[in-house]
N, C-alpha and C. Protein backbone atom coordinates (compact mmCIF):
# COMPACT_ATOMS: atom_id res chain seq x y z
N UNK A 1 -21.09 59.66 91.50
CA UNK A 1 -20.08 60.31 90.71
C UNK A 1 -20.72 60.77 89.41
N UNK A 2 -20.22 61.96 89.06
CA UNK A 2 -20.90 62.83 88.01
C UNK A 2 -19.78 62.64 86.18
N UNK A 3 -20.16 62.06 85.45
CA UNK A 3 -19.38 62.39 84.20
C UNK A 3 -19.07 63.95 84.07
N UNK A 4 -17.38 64.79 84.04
CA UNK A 4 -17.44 65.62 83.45
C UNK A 4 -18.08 66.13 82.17
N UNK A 5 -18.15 65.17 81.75
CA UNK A 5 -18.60 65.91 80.34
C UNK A 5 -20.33 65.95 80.09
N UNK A 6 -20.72 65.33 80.44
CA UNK A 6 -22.21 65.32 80.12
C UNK A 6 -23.16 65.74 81.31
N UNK A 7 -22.16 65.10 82.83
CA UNK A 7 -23.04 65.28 83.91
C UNK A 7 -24.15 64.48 84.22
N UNK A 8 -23.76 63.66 83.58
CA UNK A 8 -24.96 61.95 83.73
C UNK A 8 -23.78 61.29 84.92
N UNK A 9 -24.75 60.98 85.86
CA UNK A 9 -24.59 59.66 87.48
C UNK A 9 -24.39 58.50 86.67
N UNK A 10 -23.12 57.82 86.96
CA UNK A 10 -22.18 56.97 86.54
C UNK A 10 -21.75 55.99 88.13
N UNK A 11 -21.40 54.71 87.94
CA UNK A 11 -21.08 54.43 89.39
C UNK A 11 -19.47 54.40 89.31
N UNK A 12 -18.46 54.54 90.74
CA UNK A 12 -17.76 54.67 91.19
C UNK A 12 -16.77 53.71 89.97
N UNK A 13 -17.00 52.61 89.80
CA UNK A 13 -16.26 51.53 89.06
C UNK A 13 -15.35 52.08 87.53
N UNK A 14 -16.69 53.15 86.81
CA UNK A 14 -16.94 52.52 85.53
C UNK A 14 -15.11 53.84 84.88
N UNK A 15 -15.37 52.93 83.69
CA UNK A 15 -13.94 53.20 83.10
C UNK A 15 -14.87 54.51 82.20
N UNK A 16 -15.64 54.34 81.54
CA UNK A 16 -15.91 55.35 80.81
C UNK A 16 -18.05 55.58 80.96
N UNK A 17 -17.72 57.18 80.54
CA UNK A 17 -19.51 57.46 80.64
C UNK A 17 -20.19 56.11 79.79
N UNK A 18 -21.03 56.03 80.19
CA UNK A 18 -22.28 55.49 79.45
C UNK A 18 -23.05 56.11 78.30
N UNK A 19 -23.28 57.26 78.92
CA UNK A 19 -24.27 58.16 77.72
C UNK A 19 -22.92 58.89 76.90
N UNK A 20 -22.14 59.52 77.22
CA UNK A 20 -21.21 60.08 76.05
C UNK A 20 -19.94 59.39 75.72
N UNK A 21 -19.75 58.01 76.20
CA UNK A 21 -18.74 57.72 76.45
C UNK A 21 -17.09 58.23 76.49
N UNK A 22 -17.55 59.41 77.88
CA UNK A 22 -15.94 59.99 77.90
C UNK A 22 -15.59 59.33 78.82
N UNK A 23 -13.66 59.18 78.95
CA UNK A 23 -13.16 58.64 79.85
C UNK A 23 -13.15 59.24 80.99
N UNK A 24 -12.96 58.57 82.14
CA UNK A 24 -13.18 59.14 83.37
C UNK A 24 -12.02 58.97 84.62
N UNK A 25 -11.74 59.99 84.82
CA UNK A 25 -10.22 60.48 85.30
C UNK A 25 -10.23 59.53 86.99
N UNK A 26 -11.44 59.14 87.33
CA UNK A 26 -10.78 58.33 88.60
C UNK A 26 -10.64 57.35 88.91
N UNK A 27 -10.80 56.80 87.61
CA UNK A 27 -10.52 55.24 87.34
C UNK A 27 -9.16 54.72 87.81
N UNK A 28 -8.33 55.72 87.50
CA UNK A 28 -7.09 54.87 88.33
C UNK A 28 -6.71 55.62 89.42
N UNK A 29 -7.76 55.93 90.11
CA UNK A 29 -7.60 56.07 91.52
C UNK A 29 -8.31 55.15 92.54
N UNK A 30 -8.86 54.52 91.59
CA UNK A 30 -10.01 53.37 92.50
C UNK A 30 -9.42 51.96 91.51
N UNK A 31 -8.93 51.80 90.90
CA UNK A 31 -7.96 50.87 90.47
C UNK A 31 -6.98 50.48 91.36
N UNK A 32 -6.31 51.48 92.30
CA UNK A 32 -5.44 50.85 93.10
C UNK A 32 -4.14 51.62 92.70
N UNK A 33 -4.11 52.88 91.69
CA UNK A 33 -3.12 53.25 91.03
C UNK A 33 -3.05 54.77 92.00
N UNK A 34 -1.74 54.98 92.75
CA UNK A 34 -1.99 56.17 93.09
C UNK A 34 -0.35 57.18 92.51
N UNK A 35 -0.59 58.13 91.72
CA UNK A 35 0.84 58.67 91.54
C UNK A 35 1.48 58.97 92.59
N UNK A 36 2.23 59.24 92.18
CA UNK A 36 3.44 60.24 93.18
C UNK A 36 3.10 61.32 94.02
N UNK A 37 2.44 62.18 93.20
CA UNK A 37 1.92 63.73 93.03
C UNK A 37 0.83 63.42 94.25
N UNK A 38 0.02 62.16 94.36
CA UNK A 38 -1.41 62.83 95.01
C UNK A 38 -2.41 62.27 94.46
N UNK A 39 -3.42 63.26 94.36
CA UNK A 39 -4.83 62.86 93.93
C UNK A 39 -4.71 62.97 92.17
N UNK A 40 -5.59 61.72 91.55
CA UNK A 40 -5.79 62.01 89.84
C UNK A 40 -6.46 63.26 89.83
N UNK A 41 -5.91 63.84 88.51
CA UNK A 41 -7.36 65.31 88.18
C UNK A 41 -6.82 64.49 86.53
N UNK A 42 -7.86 65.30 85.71
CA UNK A 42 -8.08 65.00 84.43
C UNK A 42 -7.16 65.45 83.65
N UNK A 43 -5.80 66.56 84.12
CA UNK A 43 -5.02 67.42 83.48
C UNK A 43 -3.89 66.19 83.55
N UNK A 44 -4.14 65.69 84.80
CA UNK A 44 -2.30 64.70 84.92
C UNK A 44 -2.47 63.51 83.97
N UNK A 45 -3.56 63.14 83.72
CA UNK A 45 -3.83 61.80 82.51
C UNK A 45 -3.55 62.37 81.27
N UNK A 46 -2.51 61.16 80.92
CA UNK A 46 -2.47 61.41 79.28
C UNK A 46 -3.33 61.53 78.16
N UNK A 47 -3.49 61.92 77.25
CA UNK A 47 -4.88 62.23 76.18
C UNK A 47 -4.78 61.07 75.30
N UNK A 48 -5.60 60.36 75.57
CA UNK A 48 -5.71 59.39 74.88
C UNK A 48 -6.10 59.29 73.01
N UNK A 49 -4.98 58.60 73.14
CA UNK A 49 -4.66 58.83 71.40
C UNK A 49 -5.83 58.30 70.61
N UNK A 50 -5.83 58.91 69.40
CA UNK A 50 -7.06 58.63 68.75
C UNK A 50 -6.68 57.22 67.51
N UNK A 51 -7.59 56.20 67.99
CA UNK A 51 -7.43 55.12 66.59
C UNK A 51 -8.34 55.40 65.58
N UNK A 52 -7.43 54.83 64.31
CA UNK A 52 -7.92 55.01 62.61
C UNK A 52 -9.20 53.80 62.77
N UNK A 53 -9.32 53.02 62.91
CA UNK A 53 -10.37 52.15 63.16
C UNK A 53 -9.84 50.73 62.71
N UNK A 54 -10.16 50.06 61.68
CA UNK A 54 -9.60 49.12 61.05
C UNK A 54 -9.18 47.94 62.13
N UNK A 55 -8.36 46.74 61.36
CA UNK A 55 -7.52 45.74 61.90
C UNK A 55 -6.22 46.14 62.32
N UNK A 56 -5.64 45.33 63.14
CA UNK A 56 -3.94 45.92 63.87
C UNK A 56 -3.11 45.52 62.46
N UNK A 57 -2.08 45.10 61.96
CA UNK A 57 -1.32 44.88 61.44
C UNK A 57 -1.54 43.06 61.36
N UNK A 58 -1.43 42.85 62.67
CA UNK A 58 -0.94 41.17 63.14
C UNK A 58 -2.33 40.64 62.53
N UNK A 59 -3.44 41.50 63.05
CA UNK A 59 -4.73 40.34 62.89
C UNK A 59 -5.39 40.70 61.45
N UNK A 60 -4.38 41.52 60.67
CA UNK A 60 -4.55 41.66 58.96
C UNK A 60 -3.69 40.50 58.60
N UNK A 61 -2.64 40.60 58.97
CA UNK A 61 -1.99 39.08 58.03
C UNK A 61 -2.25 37.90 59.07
N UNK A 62 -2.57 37.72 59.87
CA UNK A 62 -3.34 36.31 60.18
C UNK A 62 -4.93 35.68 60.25
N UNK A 63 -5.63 36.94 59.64
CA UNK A 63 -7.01 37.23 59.00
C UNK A 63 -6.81 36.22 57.48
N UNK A 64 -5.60 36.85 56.84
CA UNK A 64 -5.33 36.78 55.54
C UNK A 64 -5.06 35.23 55.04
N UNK A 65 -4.77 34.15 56.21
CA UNK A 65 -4.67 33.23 55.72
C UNK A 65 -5.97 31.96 55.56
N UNK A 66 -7.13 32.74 56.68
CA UNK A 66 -8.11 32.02 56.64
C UNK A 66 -8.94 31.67 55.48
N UNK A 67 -8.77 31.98 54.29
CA UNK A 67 -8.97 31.55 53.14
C UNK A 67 -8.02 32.20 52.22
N UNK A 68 -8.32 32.41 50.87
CA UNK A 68 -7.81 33.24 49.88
C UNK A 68 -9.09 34.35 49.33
N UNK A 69 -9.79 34.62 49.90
CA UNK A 69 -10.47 35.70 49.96
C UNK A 69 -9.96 37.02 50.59
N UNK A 70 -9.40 36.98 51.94
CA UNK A 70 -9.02 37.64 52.38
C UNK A 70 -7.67 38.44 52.17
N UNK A 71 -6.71 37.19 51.31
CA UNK A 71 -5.61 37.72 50.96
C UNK A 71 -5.56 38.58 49.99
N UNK A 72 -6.90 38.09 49.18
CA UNK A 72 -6.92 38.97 48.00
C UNK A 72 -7.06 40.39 48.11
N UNK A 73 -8.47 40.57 49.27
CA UNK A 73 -9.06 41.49 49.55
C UNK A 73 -7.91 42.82 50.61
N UNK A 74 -7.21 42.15 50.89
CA UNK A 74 -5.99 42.66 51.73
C UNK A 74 -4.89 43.57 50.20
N UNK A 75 -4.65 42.64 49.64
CA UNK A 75 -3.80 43.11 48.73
C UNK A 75 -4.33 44.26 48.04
N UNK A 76 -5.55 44.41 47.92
CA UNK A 76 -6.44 45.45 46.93
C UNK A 76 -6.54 46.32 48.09
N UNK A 77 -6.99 46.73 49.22
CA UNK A 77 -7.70 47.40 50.29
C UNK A 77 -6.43 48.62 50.18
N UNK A 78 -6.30 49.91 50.26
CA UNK A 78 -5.44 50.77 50.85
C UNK A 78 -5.07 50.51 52.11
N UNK A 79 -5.36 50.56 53.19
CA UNK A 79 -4.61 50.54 54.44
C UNK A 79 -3.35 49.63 54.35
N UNK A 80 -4.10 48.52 53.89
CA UNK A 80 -3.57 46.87 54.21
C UNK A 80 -2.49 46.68 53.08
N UNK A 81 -2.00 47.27 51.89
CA UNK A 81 -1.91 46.71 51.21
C UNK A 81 -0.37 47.83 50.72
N UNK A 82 -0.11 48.85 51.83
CA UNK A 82 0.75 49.20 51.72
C UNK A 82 1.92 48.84 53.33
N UNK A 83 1.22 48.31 54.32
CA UNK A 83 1.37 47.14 55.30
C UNK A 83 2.55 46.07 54.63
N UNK A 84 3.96 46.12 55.35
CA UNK A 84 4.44 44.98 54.34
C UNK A 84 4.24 43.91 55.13
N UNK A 85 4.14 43.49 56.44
CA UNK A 85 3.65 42.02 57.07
C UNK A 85 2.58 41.60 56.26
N UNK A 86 1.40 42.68 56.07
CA UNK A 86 0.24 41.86 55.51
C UNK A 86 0.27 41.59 53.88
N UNK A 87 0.98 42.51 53.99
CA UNK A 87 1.13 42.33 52.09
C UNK A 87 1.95 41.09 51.97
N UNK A 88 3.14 40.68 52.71
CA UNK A 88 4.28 39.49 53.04
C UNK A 88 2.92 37.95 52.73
N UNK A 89 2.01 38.20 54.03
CA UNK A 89 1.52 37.19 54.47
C UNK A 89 0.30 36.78 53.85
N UNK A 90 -0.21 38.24 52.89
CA UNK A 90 -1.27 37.84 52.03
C UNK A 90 -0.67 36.89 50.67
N UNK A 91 0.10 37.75 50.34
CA UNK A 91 0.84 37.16 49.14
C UNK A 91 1.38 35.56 49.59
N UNK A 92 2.24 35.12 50.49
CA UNK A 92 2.47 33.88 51.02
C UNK A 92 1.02 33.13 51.18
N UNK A 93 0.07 33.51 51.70
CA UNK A 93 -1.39 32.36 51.51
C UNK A 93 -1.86 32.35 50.26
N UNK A 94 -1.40 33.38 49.37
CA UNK A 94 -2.26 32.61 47.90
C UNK A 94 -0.92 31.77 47.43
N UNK A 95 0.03 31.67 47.20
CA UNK A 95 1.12 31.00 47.54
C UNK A 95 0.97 29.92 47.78
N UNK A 96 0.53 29.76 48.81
CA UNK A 96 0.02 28.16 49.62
C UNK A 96 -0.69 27.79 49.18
N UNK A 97 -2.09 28.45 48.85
CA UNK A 97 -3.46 27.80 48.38
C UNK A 97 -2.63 27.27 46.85
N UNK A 98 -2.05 27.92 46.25
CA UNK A 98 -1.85 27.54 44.62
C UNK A 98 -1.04 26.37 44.88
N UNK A 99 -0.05 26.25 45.89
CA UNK A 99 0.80 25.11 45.53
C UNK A 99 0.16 23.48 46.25
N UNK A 100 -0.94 24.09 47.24
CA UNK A 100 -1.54 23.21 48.00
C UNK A 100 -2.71 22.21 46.55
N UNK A 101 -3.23 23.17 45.38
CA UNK A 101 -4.16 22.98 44.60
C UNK A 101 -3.13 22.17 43.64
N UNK A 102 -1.79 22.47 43.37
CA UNK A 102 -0.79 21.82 41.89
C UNK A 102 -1.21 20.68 42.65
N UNK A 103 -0.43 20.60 43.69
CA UNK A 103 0.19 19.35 44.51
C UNK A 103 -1.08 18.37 44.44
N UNK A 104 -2.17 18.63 44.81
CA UNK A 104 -3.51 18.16 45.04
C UNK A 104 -3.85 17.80 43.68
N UNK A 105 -4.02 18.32 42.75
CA UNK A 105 -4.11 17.97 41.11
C UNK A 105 -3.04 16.57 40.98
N UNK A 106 -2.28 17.08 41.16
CA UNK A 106 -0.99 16.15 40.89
C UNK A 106 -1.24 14.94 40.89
N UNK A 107 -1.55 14.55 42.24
CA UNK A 107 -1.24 13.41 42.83
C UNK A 107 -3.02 12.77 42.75
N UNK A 108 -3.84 13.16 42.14
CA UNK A 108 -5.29 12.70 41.86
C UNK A 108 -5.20 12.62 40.01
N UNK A 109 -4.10 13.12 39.68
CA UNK A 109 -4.17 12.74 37.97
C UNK A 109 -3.08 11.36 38.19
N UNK A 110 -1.86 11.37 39.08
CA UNK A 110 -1.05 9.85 38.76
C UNK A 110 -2.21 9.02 39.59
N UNK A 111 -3.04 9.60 40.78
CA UNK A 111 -3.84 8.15 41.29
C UNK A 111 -4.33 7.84 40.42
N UNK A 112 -5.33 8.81 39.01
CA UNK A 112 -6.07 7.91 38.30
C UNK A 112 -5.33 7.45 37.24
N UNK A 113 -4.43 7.40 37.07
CA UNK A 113 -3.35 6.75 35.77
C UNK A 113 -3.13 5.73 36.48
N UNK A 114 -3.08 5.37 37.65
CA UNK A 114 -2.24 3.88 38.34
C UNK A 114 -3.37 3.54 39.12
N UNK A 115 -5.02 3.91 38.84
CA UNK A 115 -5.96 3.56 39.54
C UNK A 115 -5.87 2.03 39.05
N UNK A 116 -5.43 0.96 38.28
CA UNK A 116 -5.62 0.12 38.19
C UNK A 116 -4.81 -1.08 38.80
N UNK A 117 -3.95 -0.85 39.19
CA UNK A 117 -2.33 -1.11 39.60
C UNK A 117 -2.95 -1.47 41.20
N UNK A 118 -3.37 -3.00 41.69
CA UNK A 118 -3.90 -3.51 42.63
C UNK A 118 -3.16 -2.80 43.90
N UNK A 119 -4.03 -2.14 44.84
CA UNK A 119 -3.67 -1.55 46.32
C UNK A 119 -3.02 -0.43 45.97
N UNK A 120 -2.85 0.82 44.67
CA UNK A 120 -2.42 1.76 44.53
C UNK A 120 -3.56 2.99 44.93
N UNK A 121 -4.85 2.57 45.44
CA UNK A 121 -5.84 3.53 45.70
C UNK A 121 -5.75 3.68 47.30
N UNK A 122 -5.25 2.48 47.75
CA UNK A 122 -5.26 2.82 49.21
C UNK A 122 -3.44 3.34 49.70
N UNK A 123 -2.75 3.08 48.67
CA UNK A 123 -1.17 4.17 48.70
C UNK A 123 -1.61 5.20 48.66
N UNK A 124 -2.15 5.66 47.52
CA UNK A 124 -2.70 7.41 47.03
C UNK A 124 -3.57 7.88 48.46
N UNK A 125 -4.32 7.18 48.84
CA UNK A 125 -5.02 7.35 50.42
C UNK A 125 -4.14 8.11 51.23
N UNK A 126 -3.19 7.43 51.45
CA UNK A 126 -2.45 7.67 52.67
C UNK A 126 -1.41 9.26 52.12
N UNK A 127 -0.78 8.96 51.14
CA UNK A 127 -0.10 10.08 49.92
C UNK A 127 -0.85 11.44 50.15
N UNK A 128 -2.40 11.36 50.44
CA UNK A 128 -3.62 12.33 50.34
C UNK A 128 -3.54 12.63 51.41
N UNK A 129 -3.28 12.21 52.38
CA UNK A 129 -3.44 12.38 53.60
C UNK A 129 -2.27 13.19 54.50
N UNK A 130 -1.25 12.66 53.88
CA UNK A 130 -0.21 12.81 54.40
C UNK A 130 0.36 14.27 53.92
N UNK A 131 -0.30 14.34 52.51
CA UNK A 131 0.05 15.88 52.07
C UNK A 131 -0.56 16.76 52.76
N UNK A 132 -2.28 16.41 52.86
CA UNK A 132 -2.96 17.34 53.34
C UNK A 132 -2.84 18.06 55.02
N UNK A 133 -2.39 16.64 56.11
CA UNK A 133 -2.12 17.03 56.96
C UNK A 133 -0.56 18.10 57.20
N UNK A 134 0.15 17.84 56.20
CA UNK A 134 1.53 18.84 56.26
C UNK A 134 1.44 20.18 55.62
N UNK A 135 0.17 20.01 54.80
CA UNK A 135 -0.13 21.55 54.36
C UNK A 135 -1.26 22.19 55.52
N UNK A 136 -1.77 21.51 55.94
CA UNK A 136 -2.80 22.08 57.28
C UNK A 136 -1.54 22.97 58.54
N UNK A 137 -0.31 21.90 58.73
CA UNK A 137 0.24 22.38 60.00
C UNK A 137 1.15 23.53 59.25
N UNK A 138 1.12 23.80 58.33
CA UNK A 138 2.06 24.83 57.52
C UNK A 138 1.29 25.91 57.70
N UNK A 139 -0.09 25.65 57.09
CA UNK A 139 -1.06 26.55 57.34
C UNK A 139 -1.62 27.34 58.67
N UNK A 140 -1.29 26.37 59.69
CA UNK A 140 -2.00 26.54 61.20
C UNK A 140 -0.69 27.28 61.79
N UNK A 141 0.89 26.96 61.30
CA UNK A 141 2.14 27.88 61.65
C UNK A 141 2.18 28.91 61.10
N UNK A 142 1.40 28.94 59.72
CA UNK A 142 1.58 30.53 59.17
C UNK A 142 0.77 31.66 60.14
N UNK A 143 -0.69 31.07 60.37
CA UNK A 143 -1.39 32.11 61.48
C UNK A 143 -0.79 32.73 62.39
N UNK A 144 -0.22 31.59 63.22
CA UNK A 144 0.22 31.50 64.56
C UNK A 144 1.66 32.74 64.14
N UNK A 145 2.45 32.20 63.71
CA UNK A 145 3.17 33.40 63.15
C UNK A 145 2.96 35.10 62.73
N UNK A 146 2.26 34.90 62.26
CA UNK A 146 1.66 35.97 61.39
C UNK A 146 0.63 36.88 62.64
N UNK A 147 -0.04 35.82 63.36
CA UNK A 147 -0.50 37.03 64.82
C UNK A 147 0.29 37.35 65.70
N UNK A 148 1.56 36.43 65.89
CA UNK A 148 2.76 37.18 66.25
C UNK A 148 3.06 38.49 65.70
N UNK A 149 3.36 38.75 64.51
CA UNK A 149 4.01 40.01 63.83
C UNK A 149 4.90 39.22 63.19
N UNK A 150 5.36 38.00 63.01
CA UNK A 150 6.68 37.32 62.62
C UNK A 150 6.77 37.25 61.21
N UNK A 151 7.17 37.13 60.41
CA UNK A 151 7.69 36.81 58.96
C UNK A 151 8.35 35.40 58.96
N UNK A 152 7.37 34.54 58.81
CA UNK A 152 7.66 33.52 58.66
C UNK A 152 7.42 32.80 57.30
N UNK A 153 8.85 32.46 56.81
CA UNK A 153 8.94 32.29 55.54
C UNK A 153 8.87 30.75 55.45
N UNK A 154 8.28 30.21 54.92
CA UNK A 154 7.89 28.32 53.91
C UNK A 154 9.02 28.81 52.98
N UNK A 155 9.62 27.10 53.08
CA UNK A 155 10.55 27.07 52.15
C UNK A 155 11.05 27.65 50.76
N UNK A 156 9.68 27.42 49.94
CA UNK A 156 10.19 27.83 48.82
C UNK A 156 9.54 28.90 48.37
N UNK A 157 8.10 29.02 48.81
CA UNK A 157 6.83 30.34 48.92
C UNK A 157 6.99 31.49 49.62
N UNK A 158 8.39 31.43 50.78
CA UNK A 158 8.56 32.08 51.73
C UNK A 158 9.26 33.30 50.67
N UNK A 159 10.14 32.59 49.59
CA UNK A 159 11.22 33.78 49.34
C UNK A 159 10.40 34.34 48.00
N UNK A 160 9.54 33.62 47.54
CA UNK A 160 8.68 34.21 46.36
C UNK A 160 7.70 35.45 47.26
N UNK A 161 6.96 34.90 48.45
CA UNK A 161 6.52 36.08 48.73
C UNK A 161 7.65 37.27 49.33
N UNK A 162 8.38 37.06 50.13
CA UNK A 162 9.10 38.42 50.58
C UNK A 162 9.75 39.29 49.28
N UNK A 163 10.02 38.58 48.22
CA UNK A 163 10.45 39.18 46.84
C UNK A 163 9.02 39.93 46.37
N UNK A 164 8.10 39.43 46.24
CA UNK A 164 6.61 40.49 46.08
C UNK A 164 6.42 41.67 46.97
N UNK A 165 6.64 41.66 48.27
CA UNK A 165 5.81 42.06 49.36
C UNK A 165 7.08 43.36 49.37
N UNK A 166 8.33 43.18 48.63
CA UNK A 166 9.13 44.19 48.93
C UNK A 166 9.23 45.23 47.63
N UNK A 167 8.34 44.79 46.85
CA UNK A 167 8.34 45.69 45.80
C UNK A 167 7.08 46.62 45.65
């Protein structure tokens, strides 16, 4: 089989040329796909639309929570940053990171005020733990959300970001 467009020997299988990579009209005739009409020609296939390049929408705001680099870099970027999911979900992870950092301050300035206060280091232990694992699964639901397409709002960060992300 011959690529229309270049005329480079291609085998029977392939979805697109090799050397020019054009698509190749009998792919879904050897797929198992047969129309209505008959035989594929290159006129009855739709023209395949052209992509801007970039990230989808979903894997910009669930990109965005893997640190606070990204959220930032999202919020500044043109594409992304007129996007309201990603703008929603960037703004909601610095959100998180800031309240994840108070909370974390917090509770390491009363451990060392009551560091003396016998078995209050192994309370603060568990206190540490217990925060960190509920900000991890907050964190691991925001992704999961967010590569959905979903708007998933945290309690109290949820309505601070959708109030940003809509202005």
């Amino acid at each position: 089989m011959q690529c229309p467009s270049c005329r480079n020997e291609v085998s029977p299988q392939s979805t697109f040329c090799g050397s020019c990579g054009t698509p190749l009209a009998a792919t879904a005739a050897t797929a198992g796909y047969a129309p209505v009409g008959g035989n594929v020609s290159a006129a009855s296939l739709p023209p395949i639309a052209a992509t801007s390049g970039g990230l989808s929408e979903n894997a910009a705001a669930a990109i965005s929570y893997i640190t606070i680099i990204p959220a930032i870099i999202f919020l500044v970027l043109e594409p992304y940053n007129r996007m309201r999911l990603v703008k929603f979900h960037a703004i909601q992870c610095i959100a998180l990171h800031v309240a994840w950092m108070v909370i974390w301050v917090a509770a390491m300035v009363i451990s060392f005020v009551l560091h003396f206060i016998p078995l209050v280091g192994i309370l603060f232990f568990f206190v540490d733990l217990a925060v960190a694992v509920g900000f991890f699964i907050a964190w691991l639901l925001c992704i999961l959300k967010a590569s959905k397409g979903e708007y998933y709002k945290l309690p109290v960060i949820g309505d601070f970001a959708e109030k940003h992300a809509n202005s």
